[in-house]
Every structure is written in structure tokens, then in C-alpha cells.
C-alpha atoms as a PDB file:
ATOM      1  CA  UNK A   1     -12.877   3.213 -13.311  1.00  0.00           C
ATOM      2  CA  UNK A   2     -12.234   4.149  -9.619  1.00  0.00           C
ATOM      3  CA  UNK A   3      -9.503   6.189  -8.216  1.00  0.00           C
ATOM      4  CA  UNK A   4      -7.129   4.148  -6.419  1.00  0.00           C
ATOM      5  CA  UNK A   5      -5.623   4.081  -3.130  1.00  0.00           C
ATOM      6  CA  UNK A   6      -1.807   5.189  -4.239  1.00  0.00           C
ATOM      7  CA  UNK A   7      -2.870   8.357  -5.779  1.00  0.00           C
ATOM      8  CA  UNK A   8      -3.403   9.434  -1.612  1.00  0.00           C
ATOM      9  CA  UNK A   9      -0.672  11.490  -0.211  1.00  0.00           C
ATOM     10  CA  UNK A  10       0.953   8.518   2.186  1.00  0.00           C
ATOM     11  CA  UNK A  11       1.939   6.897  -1.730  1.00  0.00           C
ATOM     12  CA  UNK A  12       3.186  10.604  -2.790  1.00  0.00           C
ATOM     13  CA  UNK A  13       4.915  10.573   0.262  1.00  0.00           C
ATOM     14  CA  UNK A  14       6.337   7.503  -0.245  1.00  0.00           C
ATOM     15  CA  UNK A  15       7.575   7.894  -3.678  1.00  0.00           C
ATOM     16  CA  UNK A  16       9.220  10.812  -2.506  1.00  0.00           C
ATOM     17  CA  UNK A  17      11.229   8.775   0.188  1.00  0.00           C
ATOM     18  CA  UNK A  18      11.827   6.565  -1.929  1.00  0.00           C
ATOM     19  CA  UNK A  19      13.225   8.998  -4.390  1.00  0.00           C
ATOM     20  CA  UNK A  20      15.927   9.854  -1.558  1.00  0.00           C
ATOM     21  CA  UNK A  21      17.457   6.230  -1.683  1.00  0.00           C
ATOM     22  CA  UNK A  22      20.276   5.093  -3.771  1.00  0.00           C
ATOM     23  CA  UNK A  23      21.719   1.961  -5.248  1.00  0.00           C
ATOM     24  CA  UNK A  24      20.013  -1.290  -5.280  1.00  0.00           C
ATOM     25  CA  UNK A  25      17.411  -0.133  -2.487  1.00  0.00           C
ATOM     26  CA  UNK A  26      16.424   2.704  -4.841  1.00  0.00           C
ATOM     27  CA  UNK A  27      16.325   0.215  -7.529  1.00  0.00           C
ATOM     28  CA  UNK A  28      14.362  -2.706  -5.909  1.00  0.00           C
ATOM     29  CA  UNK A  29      11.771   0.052  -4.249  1.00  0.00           C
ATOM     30  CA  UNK A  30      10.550   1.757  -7.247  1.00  0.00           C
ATOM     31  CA  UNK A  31      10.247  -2.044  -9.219  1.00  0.00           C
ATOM     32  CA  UNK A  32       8.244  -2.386  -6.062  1.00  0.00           C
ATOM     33  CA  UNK A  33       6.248   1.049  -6.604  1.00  0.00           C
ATOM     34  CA  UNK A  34       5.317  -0.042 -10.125  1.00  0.00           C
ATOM     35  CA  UNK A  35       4.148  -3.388  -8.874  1.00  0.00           C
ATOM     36  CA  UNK A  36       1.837  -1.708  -6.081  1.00  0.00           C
ATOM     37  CA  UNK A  37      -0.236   1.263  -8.910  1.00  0.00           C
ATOM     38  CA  UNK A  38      -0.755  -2.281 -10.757  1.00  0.00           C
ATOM     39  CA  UNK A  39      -2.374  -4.293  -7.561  1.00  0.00           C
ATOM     40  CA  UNK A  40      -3.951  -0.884  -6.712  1.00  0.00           C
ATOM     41  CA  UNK A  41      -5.746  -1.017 -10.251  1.00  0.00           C
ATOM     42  CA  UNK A  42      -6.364  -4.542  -9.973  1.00  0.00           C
ATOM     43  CA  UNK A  43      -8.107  -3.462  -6.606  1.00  0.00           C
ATOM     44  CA  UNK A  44      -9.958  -1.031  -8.050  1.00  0.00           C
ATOM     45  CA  UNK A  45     -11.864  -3.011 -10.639  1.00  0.00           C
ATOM     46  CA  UNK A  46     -12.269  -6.257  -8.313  1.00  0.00           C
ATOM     47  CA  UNK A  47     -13.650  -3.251  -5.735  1.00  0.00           C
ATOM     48  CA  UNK A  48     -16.326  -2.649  -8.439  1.00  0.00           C
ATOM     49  CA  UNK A  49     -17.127  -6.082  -9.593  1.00  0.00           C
ATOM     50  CA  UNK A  50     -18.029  -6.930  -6.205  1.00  0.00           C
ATOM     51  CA  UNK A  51     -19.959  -3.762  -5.834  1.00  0.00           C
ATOM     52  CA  UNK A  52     -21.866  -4.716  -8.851  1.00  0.00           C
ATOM     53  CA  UNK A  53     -22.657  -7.997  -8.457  1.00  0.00           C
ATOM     54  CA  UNK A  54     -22.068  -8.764  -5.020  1.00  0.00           C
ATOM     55  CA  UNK A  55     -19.651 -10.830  -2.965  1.00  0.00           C
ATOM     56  CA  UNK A  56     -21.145 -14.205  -3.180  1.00  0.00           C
ATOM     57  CA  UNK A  57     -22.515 -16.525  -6.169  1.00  0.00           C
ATOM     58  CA  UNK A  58     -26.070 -18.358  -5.708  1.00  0.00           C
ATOM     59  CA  UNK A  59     -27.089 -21.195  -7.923  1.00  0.00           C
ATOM     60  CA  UNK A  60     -29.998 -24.022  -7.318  1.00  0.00           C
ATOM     61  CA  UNK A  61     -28.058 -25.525  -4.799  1.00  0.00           C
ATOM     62  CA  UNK A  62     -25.366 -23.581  -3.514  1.00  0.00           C
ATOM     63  CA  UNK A  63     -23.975 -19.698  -2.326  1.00  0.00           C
ATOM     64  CA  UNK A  64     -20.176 -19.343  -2.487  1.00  0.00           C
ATOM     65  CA  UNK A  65     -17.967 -16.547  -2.539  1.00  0.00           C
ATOM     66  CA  UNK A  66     -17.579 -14.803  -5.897  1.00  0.00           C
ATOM     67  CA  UNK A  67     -14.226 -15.308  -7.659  1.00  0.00           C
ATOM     68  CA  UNK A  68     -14.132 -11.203  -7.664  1.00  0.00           C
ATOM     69  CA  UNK A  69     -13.728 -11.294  -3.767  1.00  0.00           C
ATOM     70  CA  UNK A  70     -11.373 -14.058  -3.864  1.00  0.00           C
ATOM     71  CA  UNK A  71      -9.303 -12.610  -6.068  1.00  0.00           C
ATOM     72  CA  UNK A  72      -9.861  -9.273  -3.968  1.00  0.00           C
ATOM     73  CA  UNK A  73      -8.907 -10.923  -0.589  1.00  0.00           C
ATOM     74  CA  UNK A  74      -5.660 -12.566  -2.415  1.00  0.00           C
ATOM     75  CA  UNK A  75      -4.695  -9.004  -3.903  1.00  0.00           C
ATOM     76  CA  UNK A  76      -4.711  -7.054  -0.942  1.00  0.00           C
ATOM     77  CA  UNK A  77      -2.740  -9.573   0.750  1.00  0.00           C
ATOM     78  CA  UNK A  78       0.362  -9.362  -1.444  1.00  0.00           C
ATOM     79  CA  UNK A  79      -0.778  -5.450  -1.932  1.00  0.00           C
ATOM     80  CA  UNK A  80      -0.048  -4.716   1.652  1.00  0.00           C
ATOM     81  CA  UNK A  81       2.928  -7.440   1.258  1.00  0.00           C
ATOM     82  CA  UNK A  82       4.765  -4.849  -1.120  1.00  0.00           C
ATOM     83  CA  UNK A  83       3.906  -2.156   0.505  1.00  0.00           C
ATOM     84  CA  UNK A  84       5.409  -2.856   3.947  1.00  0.00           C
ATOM     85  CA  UNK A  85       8.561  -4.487   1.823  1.00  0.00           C
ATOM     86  CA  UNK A  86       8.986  -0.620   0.174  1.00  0.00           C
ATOM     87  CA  UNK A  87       8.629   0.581   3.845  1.00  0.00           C
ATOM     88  CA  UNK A  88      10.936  -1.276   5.189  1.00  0.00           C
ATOM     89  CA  UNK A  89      13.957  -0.170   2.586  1.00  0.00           C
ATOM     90  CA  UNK A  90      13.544   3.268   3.606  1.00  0.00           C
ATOM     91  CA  UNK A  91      15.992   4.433   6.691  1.00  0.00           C
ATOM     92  CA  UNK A  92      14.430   4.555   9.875  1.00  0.00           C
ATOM     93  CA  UNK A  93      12.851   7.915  11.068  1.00  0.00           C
ATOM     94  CA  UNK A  94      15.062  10.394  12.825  1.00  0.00           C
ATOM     95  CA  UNK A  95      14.821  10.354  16.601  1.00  0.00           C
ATOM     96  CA  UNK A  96      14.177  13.666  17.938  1.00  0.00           C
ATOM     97  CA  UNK A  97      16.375  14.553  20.876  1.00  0.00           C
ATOM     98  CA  UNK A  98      14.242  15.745  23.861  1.00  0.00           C
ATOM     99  CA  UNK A  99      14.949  18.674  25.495  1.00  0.00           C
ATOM    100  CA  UNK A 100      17.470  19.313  28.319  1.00  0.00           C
ATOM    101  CA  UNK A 101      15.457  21.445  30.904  1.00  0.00           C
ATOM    102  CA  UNK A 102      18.107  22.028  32.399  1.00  0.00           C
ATOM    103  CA  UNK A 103      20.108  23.541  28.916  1.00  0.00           C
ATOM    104  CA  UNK A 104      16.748  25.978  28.204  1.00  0.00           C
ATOM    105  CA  UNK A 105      17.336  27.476  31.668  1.00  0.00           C
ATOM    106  CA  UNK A 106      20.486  28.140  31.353  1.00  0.00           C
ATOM    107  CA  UNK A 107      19.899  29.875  27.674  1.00  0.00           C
END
């Protein structure tokens, strides 16, 4: 089976931020977390079907698109859905202050 996408850093990462919530947001991101290694399997295998046997279907008459890549396109979709909704519970970055020239002279 292959690796998925969420066992990269940026999901580490973001399991640890999300670690650092509390309450409901905690709650609601890490339902959220579980829901995204599931599409990322799902992924995975579709990724390999289509790999396999290719992205489109020919019979005697016809060529359409393989139910593997439709199912592929619709995953990532609501993939990338629940992973921007997980982003966006986290705070906002900190805002690092520039530096006052003016402040390092005088130190």
C-alpha cells in the first residue's frame, strides 16, 4: 500500500498545533485529523488503481474516465476541504515585531 501524504512533517506539525488547542476547537480538530489519515488512505489506494489501470475506461464504443479517478478527484476535494477547516481552528501566527533602528543604536 503507499505511504500517504499525512505521515509528512506539515501533518506532524499540524497535529502538534493542534495538540496546543483546548475545548471544543481541540475537540472538533482532531475528529477532523482522524477524518483526513482516512481520505489520505482512501487517496492512496485510488492513487494506485489509477496507476494500474489507468485513468480512463475504453469499451467498443466509448473512453470515459475511470470511476478510480472520479472518486480520486471527489476525495481530494473534501481532503483539502478538512484540511484547511483544521487550519483555520488553529490561532493565527504570531506577528514578529520589526526592529526599531533607532532602539539597536541606542543599545
Amino acid at each position: 500500500m503507499p505511504r500517504g501524504r499525512t505521515k509528512c512533517a506539515n501533518f506532524n506539525e499540524l497535529k502538534a498545533e493542534v495538540g496546543k488547542l483546548t475545548g471544543a476547537r481541540r475537540d472538533t480538530a482532531e475528529k477532523l485529523l482522524v477524518e483526513i489519515e482516512f481520505l489520505d488512505n482512501t487517496l492512496g489506494k485510488l492513487r494506485a488503481q489509477i496507476e494500474e489501470y489507468g485513468a480512463t475506461l475504453r469499451t467498443a464504443r466509448t473512453v470515459k474516465e475511470s470511476p478510480a479517478l472520479k472518486a480520486y478527484n471527489t476525495t481530494i476535494q473534501r481532503y483539502s476541504l478538512l484540511f484547511k477547516q483544521v487550519v483555520d481552528l488553529l490561532p493565527p501566527p504570531a506577528k514578529e515585531i520589526p526592529a526599531d533602528p533607532l532602539a539597536e543604536f541606542l543599545t
